[in-house]
N, C-alpha and C. Protein backbone atom coordinates (compact mmCIF):
# COMPACT_ATOMS: atom_id res chain seq x y z
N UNK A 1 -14.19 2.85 24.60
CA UNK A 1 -12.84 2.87 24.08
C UNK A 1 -12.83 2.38 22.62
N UNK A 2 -13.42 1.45 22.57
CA UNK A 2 -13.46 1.18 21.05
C UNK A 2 -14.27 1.69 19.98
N UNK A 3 -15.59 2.04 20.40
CA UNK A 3 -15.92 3.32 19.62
C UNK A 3 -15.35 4.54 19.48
N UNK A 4 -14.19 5.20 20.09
CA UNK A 4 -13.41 6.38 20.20
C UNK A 4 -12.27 5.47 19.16
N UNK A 5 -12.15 4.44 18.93
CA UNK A 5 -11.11 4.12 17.98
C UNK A 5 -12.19 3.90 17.07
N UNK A 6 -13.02 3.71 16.69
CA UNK A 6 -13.53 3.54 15.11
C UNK A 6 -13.72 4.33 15.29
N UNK A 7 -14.07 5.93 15.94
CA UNK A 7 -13.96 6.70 14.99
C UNK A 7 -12.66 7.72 14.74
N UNK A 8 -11.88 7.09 14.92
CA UNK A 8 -10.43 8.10 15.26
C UNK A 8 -9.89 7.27 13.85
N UNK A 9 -10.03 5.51 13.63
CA UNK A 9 -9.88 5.29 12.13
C UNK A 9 -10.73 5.73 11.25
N UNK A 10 -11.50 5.87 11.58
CA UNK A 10 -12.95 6.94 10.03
C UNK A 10 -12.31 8.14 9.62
N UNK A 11 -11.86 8.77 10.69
CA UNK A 11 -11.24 10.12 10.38
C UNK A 11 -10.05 10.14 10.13
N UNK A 12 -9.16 9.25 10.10
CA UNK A 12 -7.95 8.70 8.85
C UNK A 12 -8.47 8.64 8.14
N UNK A 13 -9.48 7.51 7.59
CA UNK A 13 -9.64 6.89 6.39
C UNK A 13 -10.13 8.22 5.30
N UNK A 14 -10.95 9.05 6.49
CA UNK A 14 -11.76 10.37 5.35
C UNK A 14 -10.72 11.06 5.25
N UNK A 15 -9.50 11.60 6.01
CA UNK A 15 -8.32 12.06 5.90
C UNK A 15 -7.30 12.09 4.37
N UNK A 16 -7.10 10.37 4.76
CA UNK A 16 -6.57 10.08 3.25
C UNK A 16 -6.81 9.88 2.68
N UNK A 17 -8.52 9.94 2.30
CA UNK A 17 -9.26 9.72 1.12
C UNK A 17 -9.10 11.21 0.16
N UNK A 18 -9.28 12.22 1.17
CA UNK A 18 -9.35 13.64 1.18
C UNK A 18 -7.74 13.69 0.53
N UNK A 19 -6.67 13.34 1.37
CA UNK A 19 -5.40 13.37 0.61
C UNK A 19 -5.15 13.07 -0.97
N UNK A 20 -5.86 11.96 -0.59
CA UNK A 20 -5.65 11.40 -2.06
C UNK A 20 -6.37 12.18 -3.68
N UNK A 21 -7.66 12.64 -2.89
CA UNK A 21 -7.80 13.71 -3.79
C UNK A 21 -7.26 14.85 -4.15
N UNK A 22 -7.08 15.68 -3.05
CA UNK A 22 -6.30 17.16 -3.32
C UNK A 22 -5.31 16.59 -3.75
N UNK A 23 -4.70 16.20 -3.33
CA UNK A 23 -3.31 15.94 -3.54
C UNK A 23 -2.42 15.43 -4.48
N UNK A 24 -2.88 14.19 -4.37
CA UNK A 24 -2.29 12.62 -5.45
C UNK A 24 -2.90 13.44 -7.03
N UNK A 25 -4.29 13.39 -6.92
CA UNK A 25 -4.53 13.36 -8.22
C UNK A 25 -4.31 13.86 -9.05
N UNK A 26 -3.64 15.38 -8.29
CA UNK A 26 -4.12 16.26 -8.84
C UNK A 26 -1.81 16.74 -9.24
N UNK A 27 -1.17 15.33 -8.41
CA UNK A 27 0.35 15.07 -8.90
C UNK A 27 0.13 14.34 -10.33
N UNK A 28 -0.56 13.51 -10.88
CA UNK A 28 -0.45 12.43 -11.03
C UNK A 28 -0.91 13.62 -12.47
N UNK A 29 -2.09 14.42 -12.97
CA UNK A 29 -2.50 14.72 -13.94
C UNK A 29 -1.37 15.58 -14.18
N UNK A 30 -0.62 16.80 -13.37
CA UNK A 30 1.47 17.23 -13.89
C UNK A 30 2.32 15.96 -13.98
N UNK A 31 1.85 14.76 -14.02
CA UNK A 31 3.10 14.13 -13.93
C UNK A 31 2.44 13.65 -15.62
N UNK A 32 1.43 13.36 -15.90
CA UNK A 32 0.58 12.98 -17.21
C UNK A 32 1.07 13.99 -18.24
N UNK A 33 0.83 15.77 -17.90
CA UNK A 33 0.79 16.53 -18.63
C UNK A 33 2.53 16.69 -18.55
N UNK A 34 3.38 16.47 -18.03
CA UNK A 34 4.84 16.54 -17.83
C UNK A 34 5.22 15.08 -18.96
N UNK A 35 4.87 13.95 -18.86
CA UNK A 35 5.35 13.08 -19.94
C UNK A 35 4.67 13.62 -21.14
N UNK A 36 3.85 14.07 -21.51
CA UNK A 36 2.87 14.81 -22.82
C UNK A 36 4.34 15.68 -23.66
N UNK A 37 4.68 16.66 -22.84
CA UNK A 37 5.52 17.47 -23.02
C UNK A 37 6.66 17.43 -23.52
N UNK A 38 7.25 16.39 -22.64
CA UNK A 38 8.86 15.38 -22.91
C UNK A 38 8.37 14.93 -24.08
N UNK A 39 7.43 14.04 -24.33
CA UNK A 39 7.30 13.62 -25.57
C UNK A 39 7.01 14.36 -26.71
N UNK A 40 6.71 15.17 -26.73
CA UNK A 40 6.59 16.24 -27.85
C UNK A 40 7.69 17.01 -27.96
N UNK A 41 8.65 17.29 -26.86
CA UNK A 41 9.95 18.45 -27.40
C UNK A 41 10.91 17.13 -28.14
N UNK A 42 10.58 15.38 -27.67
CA UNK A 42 11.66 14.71 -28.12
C UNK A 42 11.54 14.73 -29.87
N UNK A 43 10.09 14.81 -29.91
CA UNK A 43 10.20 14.42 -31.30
C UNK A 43 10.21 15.81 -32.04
N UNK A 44 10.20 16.78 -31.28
CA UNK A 44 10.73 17.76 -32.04
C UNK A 44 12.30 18.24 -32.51
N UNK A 45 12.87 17.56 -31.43
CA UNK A 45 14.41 17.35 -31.08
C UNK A 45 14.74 16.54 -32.33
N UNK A 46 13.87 15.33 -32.14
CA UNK A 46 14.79 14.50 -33.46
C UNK A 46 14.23 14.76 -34.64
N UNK A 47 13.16 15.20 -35.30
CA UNK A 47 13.03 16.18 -36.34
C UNK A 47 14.24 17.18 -37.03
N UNK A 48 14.71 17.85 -35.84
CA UNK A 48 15.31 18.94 -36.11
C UNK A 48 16.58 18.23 -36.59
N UNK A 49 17.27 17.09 -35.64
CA UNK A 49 18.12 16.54 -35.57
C UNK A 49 18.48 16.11 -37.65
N UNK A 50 17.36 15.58 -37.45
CA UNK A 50 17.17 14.78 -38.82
C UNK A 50 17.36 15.46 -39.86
N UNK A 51 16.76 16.73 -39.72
CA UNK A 51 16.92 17.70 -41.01
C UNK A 51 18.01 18.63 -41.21
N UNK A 52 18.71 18.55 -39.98
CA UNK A 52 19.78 19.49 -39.79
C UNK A 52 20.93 18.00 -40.36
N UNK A 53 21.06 17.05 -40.09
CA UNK A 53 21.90 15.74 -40.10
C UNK A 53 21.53 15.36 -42.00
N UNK A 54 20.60 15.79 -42.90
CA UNK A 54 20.47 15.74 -43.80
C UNK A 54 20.83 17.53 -44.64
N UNK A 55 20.65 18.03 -44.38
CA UNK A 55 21.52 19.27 -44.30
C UNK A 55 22.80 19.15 -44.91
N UNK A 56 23.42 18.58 -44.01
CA UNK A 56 24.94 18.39 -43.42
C UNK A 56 25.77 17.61 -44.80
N UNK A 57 24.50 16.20 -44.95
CA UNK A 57 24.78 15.22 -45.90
C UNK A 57 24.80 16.24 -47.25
N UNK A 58 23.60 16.77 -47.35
CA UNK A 58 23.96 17.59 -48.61
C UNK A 58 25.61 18.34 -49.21
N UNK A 59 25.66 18.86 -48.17
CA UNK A 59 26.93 19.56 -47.85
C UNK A 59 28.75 19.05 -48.29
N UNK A 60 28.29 17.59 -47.50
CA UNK A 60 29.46 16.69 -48.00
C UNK A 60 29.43 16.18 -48.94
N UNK A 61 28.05 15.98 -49.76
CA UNK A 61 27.72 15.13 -50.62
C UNK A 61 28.62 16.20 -52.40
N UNK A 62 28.02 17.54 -52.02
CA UNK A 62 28.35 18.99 -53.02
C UNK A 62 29.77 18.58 -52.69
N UNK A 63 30.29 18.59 -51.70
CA UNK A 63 32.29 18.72 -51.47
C UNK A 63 32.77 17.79 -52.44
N UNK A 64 31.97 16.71 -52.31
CA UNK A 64 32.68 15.18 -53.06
C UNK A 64 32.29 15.37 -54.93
N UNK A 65 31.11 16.44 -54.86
CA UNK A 65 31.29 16.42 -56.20
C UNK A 65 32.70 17.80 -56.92
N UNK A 66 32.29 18.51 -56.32
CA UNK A 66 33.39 19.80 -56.61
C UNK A 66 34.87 19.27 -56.34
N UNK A 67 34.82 18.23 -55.43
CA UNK A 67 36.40 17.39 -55.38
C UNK A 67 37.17 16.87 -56.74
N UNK A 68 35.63 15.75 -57.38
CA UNK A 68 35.61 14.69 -58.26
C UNK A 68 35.65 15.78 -60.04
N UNK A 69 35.06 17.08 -59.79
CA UNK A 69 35.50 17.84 -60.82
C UNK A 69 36.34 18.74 -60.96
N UNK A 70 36.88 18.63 -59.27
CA UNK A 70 38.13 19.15 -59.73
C UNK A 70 39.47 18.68 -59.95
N UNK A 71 38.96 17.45 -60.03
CA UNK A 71 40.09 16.44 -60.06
C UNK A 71 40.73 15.78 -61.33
N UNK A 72 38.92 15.87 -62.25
CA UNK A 72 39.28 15.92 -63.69
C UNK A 72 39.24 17.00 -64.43
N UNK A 73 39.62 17.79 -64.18
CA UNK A 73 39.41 19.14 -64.61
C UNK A 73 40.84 19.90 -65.29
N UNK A 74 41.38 20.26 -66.20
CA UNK A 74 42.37 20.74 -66.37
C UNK A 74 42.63 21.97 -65.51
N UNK A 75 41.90 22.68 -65.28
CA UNK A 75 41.85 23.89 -64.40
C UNK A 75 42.12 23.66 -62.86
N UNK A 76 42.52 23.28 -62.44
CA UNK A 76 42.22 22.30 -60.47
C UNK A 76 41.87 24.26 -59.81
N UNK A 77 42.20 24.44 -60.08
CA UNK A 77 41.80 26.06 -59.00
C UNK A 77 40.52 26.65 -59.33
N UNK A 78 40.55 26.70 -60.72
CA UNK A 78 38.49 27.26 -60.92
C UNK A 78 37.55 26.59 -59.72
N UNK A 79 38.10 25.34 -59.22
CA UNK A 79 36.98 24.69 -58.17
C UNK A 79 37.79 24.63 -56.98
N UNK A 80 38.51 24.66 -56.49
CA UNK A 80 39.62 25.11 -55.39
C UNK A 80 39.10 25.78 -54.25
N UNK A 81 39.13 27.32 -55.37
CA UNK A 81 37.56 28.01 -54.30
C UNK A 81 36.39 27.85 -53.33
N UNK A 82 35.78 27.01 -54.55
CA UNK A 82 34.72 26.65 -53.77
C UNK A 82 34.64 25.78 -53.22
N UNK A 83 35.49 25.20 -53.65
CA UNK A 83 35.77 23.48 -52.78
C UNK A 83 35.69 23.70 -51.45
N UNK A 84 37.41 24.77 -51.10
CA UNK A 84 37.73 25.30 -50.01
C UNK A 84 36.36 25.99 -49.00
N UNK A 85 35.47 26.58 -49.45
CA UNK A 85 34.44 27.75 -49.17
C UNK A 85 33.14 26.37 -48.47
N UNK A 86 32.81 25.45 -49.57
CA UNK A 86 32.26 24.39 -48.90
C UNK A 86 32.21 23.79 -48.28
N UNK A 87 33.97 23.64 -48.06
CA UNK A 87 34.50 22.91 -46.89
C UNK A 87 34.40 23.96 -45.98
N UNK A 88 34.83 24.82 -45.73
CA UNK A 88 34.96 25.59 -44.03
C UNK A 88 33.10 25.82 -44.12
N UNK A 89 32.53 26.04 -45.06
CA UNK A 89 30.84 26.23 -44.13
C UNK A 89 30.25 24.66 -43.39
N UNK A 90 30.83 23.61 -44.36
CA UNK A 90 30.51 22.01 -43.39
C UNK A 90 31.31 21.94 -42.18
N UNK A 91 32.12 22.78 -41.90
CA UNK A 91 32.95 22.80 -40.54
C UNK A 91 32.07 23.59 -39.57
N UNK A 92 31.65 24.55 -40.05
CA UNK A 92 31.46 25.63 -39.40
C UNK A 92 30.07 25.42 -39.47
N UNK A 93 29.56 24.39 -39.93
CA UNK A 93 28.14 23.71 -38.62
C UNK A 93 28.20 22.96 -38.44
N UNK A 94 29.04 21.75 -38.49
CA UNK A 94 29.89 21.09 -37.46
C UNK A 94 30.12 21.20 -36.03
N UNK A 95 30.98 22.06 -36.44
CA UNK A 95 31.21 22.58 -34.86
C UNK A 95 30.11 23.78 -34.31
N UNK A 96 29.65 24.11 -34.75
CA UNK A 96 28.12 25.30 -33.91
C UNK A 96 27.72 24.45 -33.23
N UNK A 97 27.07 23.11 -33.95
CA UNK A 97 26.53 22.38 -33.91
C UNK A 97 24.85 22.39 -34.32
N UNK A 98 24.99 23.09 -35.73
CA UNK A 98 23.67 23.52 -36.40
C UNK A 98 24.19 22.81 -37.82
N UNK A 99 23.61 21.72 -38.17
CA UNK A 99 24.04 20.87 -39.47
C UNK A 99 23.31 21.41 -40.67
N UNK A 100 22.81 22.54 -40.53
CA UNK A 100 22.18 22.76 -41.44
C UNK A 100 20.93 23.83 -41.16
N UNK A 101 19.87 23.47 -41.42
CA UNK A 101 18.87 24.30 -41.35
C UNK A 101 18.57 25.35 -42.59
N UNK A 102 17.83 26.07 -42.63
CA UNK A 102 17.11 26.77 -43.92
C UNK A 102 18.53 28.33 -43.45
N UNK A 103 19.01 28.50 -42.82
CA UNK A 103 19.73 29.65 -43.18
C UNK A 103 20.68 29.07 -43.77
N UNK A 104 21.32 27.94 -42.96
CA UNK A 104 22.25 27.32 -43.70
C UNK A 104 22.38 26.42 -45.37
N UNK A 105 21.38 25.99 -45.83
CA UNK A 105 21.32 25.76 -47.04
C UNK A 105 20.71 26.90 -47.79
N UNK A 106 21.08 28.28 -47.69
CA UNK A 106 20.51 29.34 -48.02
C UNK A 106 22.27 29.48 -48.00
N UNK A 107 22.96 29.59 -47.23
CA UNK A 107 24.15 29.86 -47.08
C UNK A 107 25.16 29.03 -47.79
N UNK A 108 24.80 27.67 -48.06
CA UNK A 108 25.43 26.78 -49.30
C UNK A 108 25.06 27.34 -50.86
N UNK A 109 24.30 27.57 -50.80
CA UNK A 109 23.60 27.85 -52.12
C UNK A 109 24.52 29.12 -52.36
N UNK A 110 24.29 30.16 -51.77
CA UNK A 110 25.36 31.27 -52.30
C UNK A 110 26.53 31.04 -52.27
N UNK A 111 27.47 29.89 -51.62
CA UNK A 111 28.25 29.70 -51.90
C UNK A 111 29.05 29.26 -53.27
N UNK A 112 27.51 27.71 -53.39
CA UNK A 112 27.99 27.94 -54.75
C UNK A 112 27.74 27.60 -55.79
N UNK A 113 27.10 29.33 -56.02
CA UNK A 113 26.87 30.04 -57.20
C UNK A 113 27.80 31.49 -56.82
N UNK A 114 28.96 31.15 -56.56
CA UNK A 114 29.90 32.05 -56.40
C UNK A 114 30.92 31.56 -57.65
């Protein structure tokens, strides 16, 4: 009787040794290569974040000057235009929620040199 139990525990123990290989290890190297991943789309996330959020700054930064010359300006409408035109494109990645990016400061720029 008790040799039929040591070996009925051997053949657990090789069981879940066996488990632990197929199995565990082989969770544990997707769960390795799964944090790898997360960590690389985050910092691609806040990259993007960053450059699109400096983008943006540009954007407001041009409004406040075209404001400040059109404010001393005898003309107030020669910059009106573009004031206006600067302002709805900083809205309008705002709300997309694309602060920028290379189409978009491609898209300031023609603005204005309008």
């Amino acid at each position: 009787m008790a040799e039929v139990h040591r070996q009925i525990q051997m053949q657990l123990e090789d069981m879940l040794k066996s488990f632990h290989n197929e199995l565990l290890t082989e969770l544990e190297k997707k769960v390795e290569l799964d944090a790898r991943y997360l960590n690389a789309a985050l910092k691609k996330y806040q990259m993007e974040h960053k450059s699109k959020g400096e983008s943006l700054e540009k954007c407001q930064d041009e409004l406040k000057k075209l404001r400040r010359k059109s404010q001393g300006s005898k003309n107030t409408s020669k910059y009106g235009d573009k004031e206006m035109q600067v302002s709805d494109w900083g809205r309008r990645r705002e709300t997309v929620g694309e602060a920028g990016g290379v189409n978009g400061e491609k898209d300031l720029r023609f603005v204005l040199l309008l």
